[in-house]
Protein backbone atom coordinates (compact mmCIF):
# COMPACT_ATOMS: atom_id res chain seq x y z
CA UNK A 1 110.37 77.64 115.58
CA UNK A 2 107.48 79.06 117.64
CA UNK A 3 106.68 77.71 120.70
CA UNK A 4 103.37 78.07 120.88
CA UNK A 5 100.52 78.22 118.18
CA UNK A 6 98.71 81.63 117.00
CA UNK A 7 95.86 80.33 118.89
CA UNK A 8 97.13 79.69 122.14
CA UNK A 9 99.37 83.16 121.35
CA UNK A 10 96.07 85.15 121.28
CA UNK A 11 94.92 83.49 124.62
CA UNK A 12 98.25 83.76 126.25
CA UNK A 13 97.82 88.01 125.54
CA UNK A 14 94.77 88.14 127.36
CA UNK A 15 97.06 87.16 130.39
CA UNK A 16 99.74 89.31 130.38
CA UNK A 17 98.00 92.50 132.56
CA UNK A 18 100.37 91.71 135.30
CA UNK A 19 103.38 92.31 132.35
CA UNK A 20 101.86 95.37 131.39
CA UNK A 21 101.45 96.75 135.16
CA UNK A 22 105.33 96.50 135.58
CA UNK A 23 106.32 97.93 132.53
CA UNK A 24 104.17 100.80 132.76
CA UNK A 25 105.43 101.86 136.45
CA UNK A 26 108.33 101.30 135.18
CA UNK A 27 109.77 97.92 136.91
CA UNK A 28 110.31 96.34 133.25
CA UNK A 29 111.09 97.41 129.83
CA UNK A 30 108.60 96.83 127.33
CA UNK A 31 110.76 95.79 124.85
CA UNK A 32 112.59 93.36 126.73
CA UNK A 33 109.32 91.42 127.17
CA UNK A 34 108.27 91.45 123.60
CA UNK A 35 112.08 90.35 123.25
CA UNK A 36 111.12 87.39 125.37
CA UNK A 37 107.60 86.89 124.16
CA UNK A 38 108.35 86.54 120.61
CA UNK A 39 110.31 83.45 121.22
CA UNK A 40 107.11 82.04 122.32
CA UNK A 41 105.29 83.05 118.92
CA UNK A 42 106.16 85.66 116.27
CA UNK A 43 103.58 87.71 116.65
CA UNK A 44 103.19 87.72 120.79
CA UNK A 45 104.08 91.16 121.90
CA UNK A 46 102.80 92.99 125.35
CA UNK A 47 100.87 96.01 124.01
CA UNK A 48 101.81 96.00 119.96
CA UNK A 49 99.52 94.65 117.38
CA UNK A 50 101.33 92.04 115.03
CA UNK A 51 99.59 89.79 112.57
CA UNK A 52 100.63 86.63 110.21
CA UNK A 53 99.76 86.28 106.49
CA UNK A 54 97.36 82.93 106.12
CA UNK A 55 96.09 84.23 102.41
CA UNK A 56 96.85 86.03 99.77
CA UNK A 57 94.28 86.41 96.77
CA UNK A 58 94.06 88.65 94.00
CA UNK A 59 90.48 90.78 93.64
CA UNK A 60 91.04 92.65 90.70
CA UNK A 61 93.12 93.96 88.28
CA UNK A 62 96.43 95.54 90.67
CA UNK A 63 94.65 95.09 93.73
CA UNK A 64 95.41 92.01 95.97
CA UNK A 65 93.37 91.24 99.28
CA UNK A 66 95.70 89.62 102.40
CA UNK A 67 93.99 87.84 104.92
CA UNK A 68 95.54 88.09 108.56
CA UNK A 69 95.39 86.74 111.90
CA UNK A 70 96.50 89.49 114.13
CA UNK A 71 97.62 88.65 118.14
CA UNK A 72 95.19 89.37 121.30
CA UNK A 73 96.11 93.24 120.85
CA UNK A 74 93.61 94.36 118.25
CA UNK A 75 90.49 95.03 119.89
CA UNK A 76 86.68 96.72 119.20
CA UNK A 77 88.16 96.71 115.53
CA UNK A 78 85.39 96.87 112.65
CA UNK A 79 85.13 96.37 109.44
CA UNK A 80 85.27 99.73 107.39
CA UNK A 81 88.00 100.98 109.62
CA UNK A 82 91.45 101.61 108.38
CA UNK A 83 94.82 100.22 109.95
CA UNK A 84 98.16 100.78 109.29
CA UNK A 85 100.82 98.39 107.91
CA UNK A 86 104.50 98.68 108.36
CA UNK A 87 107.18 97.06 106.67
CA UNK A 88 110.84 97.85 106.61
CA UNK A 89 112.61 98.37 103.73
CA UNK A 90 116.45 98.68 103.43
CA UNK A 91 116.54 100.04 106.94
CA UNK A 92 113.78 102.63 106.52
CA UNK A 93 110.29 101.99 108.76
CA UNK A 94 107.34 102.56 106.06
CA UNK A 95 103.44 102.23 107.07
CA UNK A 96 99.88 103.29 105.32
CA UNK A 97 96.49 102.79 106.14
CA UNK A 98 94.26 100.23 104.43
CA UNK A 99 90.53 99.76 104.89
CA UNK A 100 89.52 96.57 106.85
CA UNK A 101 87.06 94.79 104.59
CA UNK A 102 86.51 92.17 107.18
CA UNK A 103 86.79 91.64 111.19
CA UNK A 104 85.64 88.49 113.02
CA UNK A 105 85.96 88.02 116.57
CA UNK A 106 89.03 85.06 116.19
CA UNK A 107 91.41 87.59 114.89
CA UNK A 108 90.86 86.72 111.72
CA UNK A 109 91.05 90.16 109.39
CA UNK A 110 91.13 90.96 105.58
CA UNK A 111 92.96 94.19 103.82
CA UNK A 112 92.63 95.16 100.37
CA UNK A 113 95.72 97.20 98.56
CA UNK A 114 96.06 98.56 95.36
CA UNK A 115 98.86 98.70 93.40
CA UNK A 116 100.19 102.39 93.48
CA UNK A 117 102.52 103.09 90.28
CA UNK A 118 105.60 104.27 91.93
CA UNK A 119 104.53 103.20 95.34
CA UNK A 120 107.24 102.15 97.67
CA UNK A 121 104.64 100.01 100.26
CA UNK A 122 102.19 98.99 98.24
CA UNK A 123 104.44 97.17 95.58
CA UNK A 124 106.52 95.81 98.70
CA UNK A 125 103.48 94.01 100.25
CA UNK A 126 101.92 93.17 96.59
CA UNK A 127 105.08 91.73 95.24
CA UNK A 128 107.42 90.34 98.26
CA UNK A 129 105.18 89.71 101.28
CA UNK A 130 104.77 86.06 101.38
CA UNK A 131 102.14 83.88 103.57
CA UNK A 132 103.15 83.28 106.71
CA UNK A 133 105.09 86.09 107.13
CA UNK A 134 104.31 88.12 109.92
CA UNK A 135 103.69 91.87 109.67
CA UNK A 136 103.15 94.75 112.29
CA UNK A 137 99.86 96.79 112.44
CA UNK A 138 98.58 100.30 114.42
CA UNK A 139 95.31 100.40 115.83
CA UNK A 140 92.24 100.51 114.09
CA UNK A 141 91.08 104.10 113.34
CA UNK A 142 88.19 105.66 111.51
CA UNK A 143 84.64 106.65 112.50
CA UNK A 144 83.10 105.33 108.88
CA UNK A 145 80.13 102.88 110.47
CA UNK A 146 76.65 101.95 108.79
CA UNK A 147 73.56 103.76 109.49
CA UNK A 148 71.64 103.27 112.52
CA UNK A 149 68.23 104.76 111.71
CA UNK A 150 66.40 102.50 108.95
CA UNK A 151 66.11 103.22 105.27
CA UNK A 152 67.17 102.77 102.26
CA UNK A 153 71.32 102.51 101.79
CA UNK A 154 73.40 104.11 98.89
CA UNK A 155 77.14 102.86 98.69
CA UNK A 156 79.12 104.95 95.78
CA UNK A 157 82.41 104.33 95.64
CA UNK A 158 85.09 105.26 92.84
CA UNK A 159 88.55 103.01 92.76
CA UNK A 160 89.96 101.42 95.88
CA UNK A 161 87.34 103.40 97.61
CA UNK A 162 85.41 100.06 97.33
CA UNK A 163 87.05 98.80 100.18
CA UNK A 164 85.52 100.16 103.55
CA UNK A 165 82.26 100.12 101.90
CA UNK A 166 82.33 96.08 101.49
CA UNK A 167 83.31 95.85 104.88
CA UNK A 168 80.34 97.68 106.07
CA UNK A 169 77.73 96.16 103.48
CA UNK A 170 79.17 92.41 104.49
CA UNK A 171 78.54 92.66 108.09
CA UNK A 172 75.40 95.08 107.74
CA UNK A 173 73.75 92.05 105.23
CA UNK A 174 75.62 89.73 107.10
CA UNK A 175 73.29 91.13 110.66
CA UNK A 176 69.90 91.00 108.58
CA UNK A 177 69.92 94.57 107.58
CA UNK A 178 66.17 94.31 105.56
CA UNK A 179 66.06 98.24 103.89
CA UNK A 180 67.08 98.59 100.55
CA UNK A 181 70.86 98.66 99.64
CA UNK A 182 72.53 99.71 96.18
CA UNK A 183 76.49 99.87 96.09
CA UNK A 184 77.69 101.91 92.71
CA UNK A 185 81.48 101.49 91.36
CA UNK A 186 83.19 103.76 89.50
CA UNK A 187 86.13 102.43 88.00
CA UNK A 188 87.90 102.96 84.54
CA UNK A 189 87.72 100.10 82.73
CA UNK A 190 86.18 95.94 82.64
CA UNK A 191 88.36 94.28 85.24
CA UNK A 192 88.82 96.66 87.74
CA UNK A 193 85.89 95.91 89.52
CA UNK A 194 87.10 94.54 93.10
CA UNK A 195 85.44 91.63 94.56
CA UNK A 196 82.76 91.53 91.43
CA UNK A 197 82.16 88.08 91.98
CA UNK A 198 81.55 88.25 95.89
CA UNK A 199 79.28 91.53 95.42
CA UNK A 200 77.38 89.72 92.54
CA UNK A 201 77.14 86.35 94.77
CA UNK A 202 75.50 88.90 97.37
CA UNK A 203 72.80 90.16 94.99
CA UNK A 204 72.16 86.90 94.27
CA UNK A 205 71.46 86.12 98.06
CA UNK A 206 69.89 88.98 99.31
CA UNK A 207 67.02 90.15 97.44
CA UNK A 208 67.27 93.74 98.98
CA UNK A 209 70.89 94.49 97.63
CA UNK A 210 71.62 95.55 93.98
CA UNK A 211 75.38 96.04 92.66
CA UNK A 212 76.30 98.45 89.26
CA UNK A 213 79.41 99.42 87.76
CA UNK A 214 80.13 102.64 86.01
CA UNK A 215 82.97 102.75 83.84
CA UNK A 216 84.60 106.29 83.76
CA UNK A 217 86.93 105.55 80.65
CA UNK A 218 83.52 105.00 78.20
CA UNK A 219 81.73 107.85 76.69
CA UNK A 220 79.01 108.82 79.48
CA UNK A 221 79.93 106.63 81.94
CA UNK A 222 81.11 108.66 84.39
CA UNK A 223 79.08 108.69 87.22
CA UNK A 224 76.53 112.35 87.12
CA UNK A 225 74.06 114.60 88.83
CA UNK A 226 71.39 112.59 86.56
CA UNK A 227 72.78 109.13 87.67
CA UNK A 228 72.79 110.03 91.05
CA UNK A 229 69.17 111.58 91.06
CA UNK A 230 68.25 107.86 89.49
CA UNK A 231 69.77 106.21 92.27
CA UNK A 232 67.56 105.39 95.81
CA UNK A 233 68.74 106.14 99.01
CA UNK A 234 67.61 107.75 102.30
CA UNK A 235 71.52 107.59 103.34
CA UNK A 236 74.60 107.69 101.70
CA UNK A 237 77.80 107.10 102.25
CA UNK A 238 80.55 107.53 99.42
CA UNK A 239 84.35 107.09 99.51
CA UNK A 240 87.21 107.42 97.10
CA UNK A 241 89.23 110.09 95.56
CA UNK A 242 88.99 113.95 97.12
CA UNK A 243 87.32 115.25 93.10
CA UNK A 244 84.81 112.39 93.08
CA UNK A 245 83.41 112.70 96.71
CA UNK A 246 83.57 116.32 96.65
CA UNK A 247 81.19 116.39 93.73
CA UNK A 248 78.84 113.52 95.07
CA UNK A 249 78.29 115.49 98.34
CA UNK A 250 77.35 118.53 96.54
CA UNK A 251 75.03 116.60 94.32
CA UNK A 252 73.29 115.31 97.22
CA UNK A 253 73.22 118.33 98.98
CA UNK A 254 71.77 120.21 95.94
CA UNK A 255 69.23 117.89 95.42
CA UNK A 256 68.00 118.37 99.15
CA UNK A 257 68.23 114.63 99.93
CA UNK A 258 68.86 115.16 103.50
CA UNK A 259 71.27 115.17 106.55
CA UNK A 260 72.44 111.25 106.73
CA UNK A 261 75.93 111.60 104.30
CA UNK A 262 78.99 110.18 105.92
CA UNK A 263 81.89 111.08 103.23
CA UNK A 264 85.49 109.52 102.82
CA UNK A 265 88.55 110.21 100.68
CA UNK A 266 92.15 109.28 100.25
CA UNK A 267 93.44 111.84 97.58
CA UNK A 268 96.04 114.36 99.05
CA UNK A 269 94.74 117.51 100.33
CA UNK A 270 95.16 120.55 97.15
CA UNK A 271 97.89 122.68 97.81
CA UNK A 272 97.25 126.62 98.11
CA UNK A 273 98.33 128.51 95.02
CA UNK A 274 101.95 130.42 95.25
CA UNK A 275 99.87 133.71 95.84
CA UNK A 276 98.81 132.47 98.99
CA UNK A 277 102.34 131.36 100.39
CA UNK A 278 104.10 133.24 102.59
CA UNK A 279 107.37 133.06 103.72
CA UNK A 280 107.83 131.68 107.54
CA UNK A 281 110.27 130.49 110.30
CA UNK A 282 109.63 126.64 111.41
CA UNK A 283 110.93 126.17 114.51
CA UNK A 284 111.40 122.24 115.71
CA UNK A 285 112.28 122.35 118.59
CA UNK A 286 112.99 118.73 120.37
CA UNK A 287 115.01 118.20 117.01
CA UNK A 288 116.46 121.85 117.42
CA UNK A 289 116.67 122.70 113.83
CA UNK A 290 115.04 126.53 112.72
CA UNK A 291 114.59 126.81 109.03
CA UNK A 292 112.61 128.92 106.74
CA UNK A 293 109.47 127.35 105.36
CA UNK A 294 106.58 128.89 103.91
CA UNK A 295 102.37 128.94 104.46
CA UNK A 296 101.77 126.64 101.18
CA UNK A 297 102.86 123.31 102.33
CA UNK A 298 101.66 121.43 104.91
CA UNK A 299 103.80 120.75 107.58
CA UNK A 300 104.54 116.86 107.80
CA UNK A 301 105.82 118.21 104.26
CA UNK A 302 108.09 121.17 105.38
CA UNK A 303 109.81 118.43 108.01
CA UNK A 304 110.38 115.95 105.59
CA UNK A 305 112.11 118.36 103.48
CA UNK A 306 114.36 119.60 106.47
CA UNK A 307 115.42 115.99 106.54
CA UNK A 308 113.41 115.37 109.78
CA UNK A 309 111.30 112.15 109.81
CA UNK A 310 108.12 112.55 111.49
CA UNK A 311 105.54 109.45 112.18
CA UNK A 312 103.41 109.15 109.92
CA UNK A 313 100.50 107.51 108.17
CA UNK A 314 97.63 108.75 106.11
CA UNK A 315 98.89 111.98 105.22
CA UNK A 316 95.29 113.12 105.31
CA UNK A 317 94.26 114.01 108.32
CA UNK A 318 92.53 110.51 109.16
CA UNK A 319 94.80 108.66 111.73
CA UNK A 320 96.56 110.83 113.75
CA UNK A 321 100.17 109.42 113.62
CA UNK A 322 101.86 112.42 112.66
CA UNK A 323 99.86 114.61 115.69
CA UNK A 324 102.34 116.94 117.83
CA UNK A 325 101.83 120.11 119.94
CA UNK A 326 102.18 123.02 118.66
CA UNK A 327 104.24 125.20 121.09
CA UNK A 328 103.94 129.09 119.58
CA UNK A 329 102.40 130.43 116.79
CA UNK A 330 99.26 130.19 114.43
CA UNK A 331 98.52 127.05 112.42
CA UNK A 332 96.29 126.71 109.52
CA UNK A 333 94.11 123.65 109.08
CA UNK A 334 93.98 123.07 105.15
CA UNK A 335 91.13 121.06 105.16
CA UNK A 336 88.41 123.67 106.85
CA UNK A 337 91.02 127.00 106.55
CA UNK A 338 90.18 127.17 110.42
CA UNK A 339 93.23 128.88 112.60
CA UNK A 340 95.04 127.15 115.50
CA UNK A 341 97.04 129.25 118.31
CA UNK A 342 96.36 127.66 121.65
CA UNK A 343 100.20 126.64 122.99
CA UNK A 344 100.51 123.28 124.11
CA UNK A 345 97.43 122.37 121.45
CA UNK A 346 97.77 118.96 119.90
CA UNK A 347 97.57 119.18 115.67
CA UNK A 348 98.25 117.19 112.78
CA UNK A 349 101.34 118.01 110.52
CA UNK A 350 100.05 116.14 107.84
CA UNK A 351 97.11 118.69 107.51
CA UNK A 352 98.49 121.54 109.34
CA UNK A 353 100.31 124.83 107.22
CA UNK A 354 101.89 127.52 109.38
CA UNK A 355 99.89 130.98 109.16
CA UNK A 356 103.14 132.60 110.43
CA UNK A 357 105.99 131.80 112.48
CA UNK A 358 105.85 128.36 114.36
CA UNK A 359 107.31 126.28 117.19
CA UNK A 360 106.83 122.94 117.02
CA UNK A 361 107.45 120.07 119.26
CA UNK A 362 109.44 117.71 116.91
């Protein structure tokens, strides 16, 4: 039984510099306070972020929203940002990143996950994570924000990209924002529109805010060059999978609507045809394995498949769990093609393919 209460746990981490002083010049072991502290409270730790479960609610068709209370450690966290989960599952330490659709300054968050087919995390936390269980959490990452020059606001988002756009468009209504806003979801079918009620409550508030739904299973409902030309904006932002944003940013870029485009997806990066593979030595070298790899794959993939297990997170290039330094050699960077080869440089596995032979320090 906890000691104290979440609340007085949140104030109590707010006093624990001295704690933090020690362990870091080394008097004290960091994990032999959290040891102590979490008899206090569950989630109490010295620098980690852990949160409870106080809600669980379903938003959609396979896509469930969990509302959290996280410890004193999550701070200048906002909404539109994406943090990782972990969970353990038979012994194995799993984590992805989910959008925060909602920040408030008690602690208070909200997360929206979809039900991946096949997914080992998010059926975990859809199926098995009950409230009041308590859950660990990264830092906040992510640079998506709302725009600070005035004008009119267009939102498109396709599937779970919905979610760091609602956290944006609550607290930008939320603040008074006056200009023009029109949010546009592309899903496949009725019933897969997350949070319809909410966003239609919102229209129904805030005269300057208009919600639509396309439906890409119909004849002509997926979302065009024509539909976007139809729709105003003086900035956009857009998020969801890698084929949908990619085509939205070249719409608006053909149609010469300006600079102000912030762009966000969450499909894997493509992988390189076999022409363009070439055959490689991956050196690792803190795990001192050498094996044979290849230019195609990224490397996150290559040290999975070498039985290493690298941190993790995104897979995309977004949070920067999986960063190391390269030691020797030339690395490609698959989403811009741009070459690496500075030792000691810090890159990203997850979005990293060796143009040759590498050393790595993993």
């Amino acid at each position: 039984m906890a000691v104290f209460s979440l609340s007085l746990a949140r104030q109590t981490a707010g006093c624990l510099q001295p704690l933090r002083r020690l362990c870091a010049s080394g008097w004290l072991r960091e994990a032999d306070v959290d040891l102590c502290l979490r008899l206090l409270h569950p989630t109490l730790r010295l620098n980690r972020v852990f949160a409870q479960v106080e809600a669980r609610r379903w938003v959609a068709e396979e896509m469930l929203a969990l509302r959290l209370r996280c410890n004193g450690n999550a701070r200048a966290w906002w909404a539109g940002q994406h943090v990782q989960l972990y969970l353990e599952q038979d012994g194995v330490r799993h984590g992805r990143s989910y959008s925060l659709t909602s920040v408030t300054a008690d602690g208070h968050i909200e997360v929206a996950i979809k039900r991946q087919p096949g997914g080992r995390l998010s059926n975990l936390l859809l199926d098995h994570l009950e409230v009041g269980q308590v859950i660990e959490l990264g830092q906040a990452f992510g640079e998506f924000a709302w725009p600070q020059e005035q004008g009119a606001v267009l939102l498109l988002a396709a599937g779970s990209g919905i979610t760091p756009l609602l956290g944006l468009l609550r607290d930008a209504l939320a603040r008074g924002f006056a200009a023009p806003v029109t949010l546009l979801h592309q899903v496949r079918r009725q019933g897969q529109q997350a949070f319809a009620e909410e966003l239609q409550a919102l229209a129904a508030c805030y005269a300057n805010f208009q919600v639509h739904w396309a439906f890409s299973g119909e004849p002509s409902g997926r979302l065009s060059a024509n539909h976007l030309a139809a729709l105003p904006g003086d900035h956009l932002l857009v998020c969801g999978p890698r084929g949908f944003v990619d085509k939205v940013c070249g719409w608006w870029r053909d149609a010469g609507r300006g600079a102000s485009l912030q762009a966000e997806s969450f499909s894997p990066l493509p992988v390189l045809t076999q022409e363009q593979a070439t055959q490689v030595r991956l050196s690792f070298v803190r795990s001192r394995q050498q094996v044979m790899g290849n230019g195609n794959a990224s490397l996150l993939e290559q040290a999975e498949a070498s039985g290493l297990r690298p941190a993790h997170g995104c897979r995309q290039g977004i949070c920067a769990s999986c960063t190391c330094l390269l030691l020797a050699g030339t690395v490609r960077d698959l989403r811009s093609g741009a070459l690496f080869a500075e030792p000691g440089q810090p890159i990203r596995l997850c979005v990293s393919a060796p143009h040759g032979d590498v050393e790595i320090d993993l």
